[in-house]
Every structure is written in structure tokens, then in C-alpha cells.
C-alpha atoms as a PDB file:
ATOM      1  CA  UNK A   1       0.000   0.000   0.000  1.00  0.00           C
ATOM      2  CA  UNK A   2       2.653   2.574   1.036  1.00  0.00           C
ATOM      3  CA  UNK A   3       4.493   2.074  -2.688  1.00  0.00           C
ATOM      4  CA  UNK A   4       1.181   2.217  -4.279  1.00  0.00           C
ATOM      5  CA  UNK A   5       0.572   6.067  -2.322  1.00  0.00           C
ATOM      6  CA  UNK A   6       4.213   6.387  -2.697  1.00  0.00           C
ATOM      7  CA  UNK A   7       3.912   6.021  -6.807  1.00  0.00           C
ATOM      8  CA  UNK A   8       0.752   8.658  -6.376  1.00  0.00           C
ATOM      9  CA  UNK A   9       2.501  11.320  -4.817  1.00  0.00           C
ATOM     10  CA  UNK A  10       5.430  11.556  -6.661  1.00  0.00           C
ATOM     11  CA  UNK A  11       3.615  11.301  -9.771  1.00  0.00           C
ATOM     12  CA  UNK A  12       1.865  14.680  -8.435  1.00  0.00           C
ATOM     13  CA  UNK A  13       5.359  16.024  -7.850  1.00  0.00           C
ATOM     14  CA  UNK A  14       7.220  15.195 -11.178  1.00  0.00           C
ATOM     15  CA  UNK A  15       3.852  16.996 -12.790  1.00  0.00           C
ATOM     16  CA  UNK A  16       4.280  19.805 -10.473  1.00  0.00           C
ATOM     17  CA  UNK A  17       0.357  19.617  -9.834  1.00  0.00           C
ATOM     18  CA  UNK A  18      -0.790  22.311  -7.282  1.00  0.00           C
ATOM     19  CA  UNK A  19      -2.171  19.859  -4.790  1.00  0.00           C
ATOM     20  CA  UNK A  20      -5.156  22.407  -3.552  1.00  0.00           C
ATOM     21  CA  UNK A  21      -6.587  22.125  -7.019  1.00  0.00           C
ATOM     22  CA  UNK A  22      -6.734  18.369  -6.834  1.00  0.00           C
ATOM     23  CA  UNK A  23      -9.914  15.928  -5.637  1.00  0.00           C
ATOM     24  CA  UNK A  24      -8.340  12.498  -5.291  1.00  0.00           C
ATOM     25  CA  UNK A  25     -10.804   9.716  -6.172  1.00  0.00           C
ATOM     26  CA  UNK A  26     -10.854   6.430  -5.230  1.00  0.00           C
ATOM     27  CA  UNK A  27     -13.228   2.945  -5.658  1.00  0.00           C
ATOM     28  CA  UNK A  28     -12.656  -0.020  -3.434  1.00  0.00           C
ATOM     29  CA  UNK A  29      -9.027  -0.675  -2.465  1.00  0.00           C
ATOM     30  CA  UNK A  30      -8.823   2.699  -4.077  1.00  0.00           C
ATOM     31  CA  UNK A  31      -9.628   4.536  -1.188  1.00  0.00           C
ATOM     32  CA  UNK A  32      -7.498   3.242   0.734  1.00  0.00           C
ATOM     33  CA  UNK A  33      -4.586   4.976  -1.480  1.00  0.00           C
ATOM     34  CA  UNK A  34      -6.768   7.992  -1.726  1.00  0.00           C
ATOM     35  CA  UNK A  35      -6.963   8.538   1.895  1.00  0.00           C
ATOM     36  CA  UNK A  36      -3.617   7.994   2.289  1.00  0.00           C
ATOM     37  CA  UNK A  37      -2.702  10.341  -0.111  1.00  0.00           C
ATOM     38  CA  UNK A  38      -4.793  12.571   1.437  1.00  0.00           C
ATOM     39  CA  UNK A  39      -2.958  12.786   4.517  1.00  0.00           C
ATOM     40  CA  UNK A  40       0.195  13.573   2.597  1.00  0.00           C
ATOM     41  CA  UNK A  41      -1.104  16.530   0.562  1.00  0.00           C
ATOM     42  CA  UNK A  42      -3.603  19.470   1.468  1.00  0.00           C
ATOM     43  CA  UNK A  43      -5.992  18.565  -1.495  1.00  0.00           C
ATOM     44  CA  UNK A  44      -8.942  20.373  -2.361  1.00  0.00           C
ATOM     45  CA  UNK A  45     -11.051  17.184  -1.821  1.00  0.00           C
ATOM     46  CA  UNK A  46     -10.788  13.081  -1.161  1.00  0.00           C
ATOM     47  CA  UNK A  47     -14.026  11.211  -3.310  1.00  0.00           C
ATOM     48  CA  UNK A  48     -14.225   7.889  -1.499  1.00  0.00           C
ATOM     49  CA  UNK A  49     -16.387   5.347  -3.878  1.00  0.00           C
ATOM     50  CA  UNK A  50     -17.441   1.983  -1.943  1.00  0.00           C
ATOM     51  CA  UNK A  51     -14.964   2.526   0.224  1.00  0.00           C
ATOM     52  CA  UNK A  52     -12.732  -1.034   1.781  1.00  0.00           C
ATOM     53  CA  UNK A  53     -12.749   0.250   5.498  1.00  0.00           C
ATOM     54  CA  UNK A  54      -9.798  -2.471   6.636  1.00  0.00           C
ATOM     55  CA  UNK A  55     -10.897  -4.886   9.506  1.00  0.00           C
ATOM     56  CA  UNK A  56     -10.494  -8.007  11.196  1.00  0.00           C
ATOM     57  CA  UNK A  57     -14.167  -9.093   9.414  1.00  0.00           C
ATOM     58  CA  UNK A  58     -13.005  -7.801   5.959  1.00  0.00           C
ATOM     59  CA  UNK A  59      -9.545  -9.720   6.160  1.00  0.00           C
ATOM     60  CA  UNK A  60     -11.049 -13.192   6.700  1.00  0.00           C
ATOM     61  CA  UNK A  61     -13.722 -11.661   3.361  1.00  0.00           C
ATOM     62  CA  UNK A  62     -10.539 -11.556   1.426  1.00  0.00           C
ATOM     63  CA  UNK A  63      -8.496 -14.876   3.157  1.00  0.00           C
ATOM     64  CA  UNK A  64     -11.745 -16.919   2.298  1.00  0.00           C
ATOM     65  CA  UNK A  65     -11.686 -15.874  -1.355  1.00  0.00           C
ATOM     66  CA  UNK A  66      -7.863 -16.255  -2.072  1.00  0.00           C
ATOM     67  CA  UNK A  67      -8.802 -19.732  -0.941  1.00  0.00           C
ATOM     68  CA  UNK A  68     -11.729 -19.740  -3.351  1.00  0.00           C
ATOM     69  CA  UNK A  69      -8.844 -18.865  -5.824  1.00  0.00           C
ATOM     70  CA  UNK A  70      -6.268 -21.403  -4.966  1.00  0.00           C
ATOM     71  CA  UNK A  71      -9.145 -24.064  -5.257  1.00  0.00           C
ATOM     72  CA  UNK A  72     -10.954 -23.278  -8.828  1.00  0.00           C
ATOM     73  CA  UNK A  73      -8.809 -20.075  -9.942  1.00  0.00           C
ATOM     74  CA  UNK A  74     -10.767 -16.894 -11.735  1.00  0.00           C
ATOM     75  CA  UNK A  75     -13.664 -18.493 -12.683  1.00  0.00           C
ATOM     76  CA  UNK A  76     -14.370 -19.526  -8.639  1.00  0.00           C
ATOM     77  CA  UNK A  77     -14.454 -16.231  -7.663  1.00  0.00           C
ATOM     78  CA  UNK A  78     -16.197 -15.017 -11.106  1.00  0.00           C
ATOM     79  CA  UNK A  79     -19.067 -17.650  -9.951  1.00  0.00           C
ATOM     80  CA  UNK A  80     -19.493 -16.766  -6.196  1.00  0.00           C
ATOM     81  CA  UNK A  81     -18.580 -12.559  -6.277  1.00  0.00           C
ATOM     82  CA  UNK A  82     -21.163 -11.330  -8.706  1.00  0.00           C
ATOM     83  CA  UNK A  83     -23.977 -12.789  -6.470  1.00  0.00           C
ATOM     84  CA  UNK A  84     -22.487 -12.304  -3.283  1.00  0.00           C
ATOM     85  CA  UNK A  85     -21.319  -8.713  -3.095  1.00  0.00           C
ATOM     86  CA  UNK A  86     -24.116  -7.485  -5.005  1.00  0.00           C
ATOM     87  CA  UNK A  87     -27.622  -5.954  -3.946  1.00  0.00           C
ATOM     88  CA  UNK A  88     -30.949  -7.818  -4.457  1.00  0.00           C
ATOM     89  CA  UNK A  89     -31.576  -4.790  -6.692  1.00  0.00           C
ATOM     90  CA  UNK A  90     -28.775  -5.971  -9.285  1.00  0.00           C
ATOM     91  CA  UNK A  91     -29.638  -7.021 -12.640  1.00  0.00           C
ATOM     92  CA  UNK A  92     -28.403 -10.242 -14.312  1.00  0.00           C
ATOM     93  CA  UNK A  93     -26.667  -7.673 -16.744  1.00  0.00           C
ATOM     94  CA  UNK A  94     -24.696  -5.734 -13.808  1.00  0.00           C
ATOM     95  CA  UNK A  95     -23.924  -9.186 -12.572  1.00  0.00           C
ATOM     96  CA  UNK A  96     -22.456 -10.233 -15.759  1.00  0.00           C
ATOM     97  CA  UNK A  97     -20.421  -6.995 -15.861  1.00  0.00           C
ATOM     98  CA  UNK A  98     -18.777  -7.804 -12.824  1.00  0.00           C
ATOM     99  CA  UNK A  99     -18.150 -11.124 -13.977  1.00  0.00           C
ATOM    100  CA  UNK A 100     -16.439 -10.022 -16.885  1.00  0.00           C
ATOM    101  CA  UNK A 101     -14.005  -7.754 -14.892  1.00  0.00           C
ATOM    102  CA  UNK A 102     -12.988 -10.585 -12.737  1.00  0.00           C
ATOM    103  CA  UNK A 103     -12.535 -12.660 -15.662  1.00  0.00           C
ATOM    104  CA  UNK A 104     -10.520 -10.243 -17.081  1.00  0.00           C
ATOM    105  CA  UNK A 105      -7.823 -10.082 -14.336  1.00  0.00           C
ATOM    106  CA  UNK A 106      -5.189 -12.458 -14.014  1.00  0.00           C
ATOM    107  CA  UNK A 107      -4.854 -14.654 -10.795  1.00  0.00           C
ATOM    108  CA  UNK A 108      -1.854 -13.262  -9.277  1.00  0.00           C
ATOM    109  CA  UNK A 109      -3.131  -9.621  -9.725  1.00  0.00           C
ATOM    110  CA  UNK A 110      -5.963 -10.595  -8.047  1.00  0.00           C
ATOM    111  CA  UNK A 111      -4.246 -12.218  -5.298  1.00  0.00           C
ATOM    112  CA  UNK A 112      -2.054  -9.381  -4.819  1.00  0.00           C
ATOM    113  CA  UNK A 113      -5.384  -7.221  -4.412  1.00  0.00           C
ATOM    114  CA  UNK A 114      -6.900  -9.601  -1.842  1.00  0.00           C
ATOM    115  CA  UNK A 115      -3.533  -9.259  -0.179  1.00  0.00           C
ATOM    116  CA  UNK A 116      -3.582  -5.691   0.092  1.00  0.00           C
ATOM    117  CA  UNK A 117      -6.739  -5.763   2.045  1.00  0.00           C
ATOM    118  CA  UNK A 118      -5.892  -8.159   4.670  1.00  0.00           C
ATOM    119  CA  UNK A 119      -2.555  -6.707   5.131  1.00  0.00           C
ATOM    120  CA  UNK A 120      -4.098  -2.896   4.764  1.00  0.00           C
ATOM    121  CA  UNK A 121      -4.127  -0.594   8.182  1.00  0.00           C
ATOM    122  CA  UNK A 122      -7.021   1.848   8.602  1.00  0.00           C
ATOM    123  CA  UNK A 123      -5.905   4.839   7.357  1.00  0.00           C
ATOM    124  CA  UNK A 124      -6.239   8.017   9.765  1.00  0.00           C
ATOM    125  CA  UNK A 125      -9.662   9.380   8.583  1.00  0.00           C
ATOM    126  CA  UNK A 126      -9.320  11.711  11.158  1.00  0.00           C
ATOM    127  CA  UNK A 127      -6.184  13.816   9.887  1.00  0.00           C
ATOM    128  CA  UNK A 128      -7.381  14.306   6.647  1.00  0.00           C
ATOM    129  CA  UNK A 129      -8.198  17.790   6.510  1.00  0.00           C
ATOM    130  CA  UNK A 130     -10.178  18.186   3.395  1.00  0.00           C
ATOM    131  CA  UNK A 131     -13.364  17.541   2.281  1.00  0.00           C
ATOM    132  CA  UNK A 132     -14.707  13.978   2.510  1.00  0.00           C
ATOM    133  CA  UNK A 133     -17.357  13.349  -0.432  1.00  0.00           C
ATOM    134  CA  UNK A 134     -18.421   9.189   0.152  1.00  0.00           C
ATOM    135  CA  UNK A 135     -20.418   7.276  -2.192  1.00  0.00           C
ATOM    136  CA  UNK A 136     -21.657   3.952  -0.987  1.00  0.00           C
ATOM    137  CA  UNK A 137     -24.422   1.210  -2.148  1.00  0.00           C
ATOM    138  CA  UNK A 138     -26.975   0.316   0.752  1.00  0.00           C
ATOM    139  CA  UNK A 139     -26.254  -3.409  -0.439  1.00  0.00           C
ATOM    140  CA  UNK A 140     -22.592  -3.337  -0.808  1.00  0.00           C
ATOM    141  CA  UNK A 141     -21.057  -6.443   0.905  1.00  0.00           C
ATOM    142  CA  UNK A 142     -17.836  -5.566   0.084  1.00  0.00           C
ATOM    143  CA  UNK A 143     -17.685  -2.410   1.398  1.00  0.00           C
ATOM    144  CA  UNK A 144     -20.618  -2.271   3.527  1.00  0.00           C
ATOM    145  CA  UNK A 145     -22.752   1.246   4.682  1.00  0.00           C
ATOM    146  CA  UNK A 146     -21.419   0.487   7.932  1.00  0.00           C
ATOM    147  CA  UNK A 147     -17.505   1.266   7.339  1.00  0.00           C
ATOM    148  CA  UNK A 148     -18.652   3.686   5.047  1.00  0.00           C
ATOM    149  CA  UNK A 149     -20.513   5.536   8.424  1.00  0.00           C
ATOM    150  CA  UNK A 150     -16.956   4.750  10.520  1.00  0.00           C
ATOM    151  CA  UNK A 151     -15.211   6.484   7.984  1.00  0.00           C
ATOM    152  CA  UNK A 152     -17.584   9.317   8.277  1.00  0.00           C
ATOM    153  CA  UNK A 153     -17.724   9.331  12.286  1.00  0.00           C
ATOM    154  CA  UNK A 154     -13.579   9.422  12.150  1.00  0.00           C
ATOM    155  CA  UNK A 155     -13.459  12.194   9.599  1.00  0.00           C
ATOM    156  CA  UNK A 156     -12.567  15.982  10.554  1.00  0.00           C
ATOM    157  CA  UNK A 157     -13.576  17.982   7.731  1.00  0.00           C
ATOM    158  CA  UNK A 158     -13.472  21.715   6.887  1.00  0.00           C
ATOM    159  CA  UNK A 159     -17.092  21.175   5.794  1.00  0.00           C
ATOM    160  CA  UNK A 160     -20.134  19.985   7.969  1.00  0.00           C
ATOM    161  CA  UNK A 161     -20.687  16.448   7.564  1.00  0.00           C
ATOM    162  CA  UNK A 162     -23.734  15.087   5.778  1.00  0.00           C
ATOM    163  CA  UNK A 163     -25.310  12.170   7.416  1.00  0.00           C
ATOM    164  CA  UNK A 164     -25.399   9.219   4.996  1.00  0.00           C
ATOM    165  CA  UNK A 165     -28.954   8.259   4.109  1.00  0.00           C
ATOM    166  CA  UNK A 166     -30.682   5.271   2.044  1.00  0.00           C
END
């Protein structure tokens, strides 16, 4: 994780980007790097998009499904994911989508991923000193509402927060 924020910010330095002009965005495992990036920089906002909110629950998420891996590869986890993570509101078309993407990764990049999040620390929501925008599905196993709200509740921000709703 720390290379991965590491590679961020000094791609902001060799462009010489004026950090207060810049809203960092991130989806997933994403916003994990844009938090941390956050802390580094005094941006002029963090976009957090199903947030992964590391935790003990979330680690033995990921542990169970680079087991799923080992056992029956990409298409394991293309069969179980799709249905598991998703809302009862998803189609069979947005379920197929997110099929494809798995399908489309290879198995050690997606082991390296599931990595990440059991290995990841919760980054310091609470020093990050810009705004917080977060964008989170009621449904989301993944990244459930829930961390979503800790995220929230750990946040100082320069703006009043706005209480997540369904």
C-alpha cells in the first residue's frame, strides 16, 4: 500500500500539480490509497467510492476468497462474487459486468489485491483535513454502509458532515 501512495505522490510532484486544485478519487481498495494520499497533501477534496474500510471481518472476506482462488482459480471467484457482493436490486446484466471484470484479471493480480486488504491498516480518517465526499451502495457487501458511516464518524472535515442516508 505505502508504494502504491508512494507512486501517487510523486507522480503529483514530477507533474508539479498544485495539490489544492486536486480531488483524489478512489473505488474499493482505491480509497485506501486515496486517503492515504490525502494525509500527505492538502488537497482540495478526497471522493471515497465503496470505500474497503480495513478490519479483522473484511480480512477473513478476502483470506476466504484467495482460498476460493487457490481451489478453482478466476472463474471460482467469477461464480461466487457477482452474487455475493451485489444488492438484491442488481440485474443479471450488472452481474455479468462484474463477472467479466474478474474474468478479465489475471490470478496473481488478483491475489495481490486480496492481499492488500488483509494486510491494509485503517488509514487516519481523522487527519485528513479536506473535504470527505463518500459514495456507498446500501447493499454493498464488500464495502458495507457500515464502514462507510466509521469512515464518516472518524473524519474531521473543513465542511459539515452530511449524514449518509438510504
Amino acid at each position: 500500500m505505502d508504494a502504491t501512495c508512494g507512486a501517487v505522490l510523486a507522480l503529483i510532484a514530477l507533474l508539479e500539480l498544485d495539490a489544492k486544485r486536486i480531488i483524489v478519487v478512489g473505488h474499493s481498495l482505491g480509497a485506501i490509497v486515496a486517503s492515504e494520499v490525502s494525509l500527505h497533501l492538502g488537497l482540495l477534496g478526497t471522493v471515497l467510492i465503496g470505500p474497503v474500510n480495513p478490519s479483522a471481518a473484511l480480512a477473513e472476506v478476502f483470506t476466504a476468497r484467495l482460498q476460493l482462488l487457490e481451489k478453482e482459480g478466476m472463474e471460482g471467484i467469477a461464480n461466487v462474487v457477482p452474487f455475493a457482493a451485489t444488492g438484491p436490486g442488481a440485474t443479471a446484466t450488472q452481474q455479468a459486468f462484474i463477472r467479466a471484470l474478474l474474468l478479465a484479471q489475471s490470478p496473481e493480480g488478483y491475489a495481490s489485491l486480496c492481499r492488500m486488504i488483509i494486510n491494509a491498516q485503517r488509514p487516519r480518517y481523522e487527519d485528513i483535513k479536506c473535504p470527505l465526499l463518500i459514495i456507498t451502495g446500501s447493499h454493498d457487501e464488500t464495502a458495507p454502509m457500515s464502514g462507510s458511516q466509521q469512515i464518516l464518524r472518524r473524519h474531521v472535515s473543513l465542511c459539515p458532515p452530511v449524514p449518509l442516508s438510504r
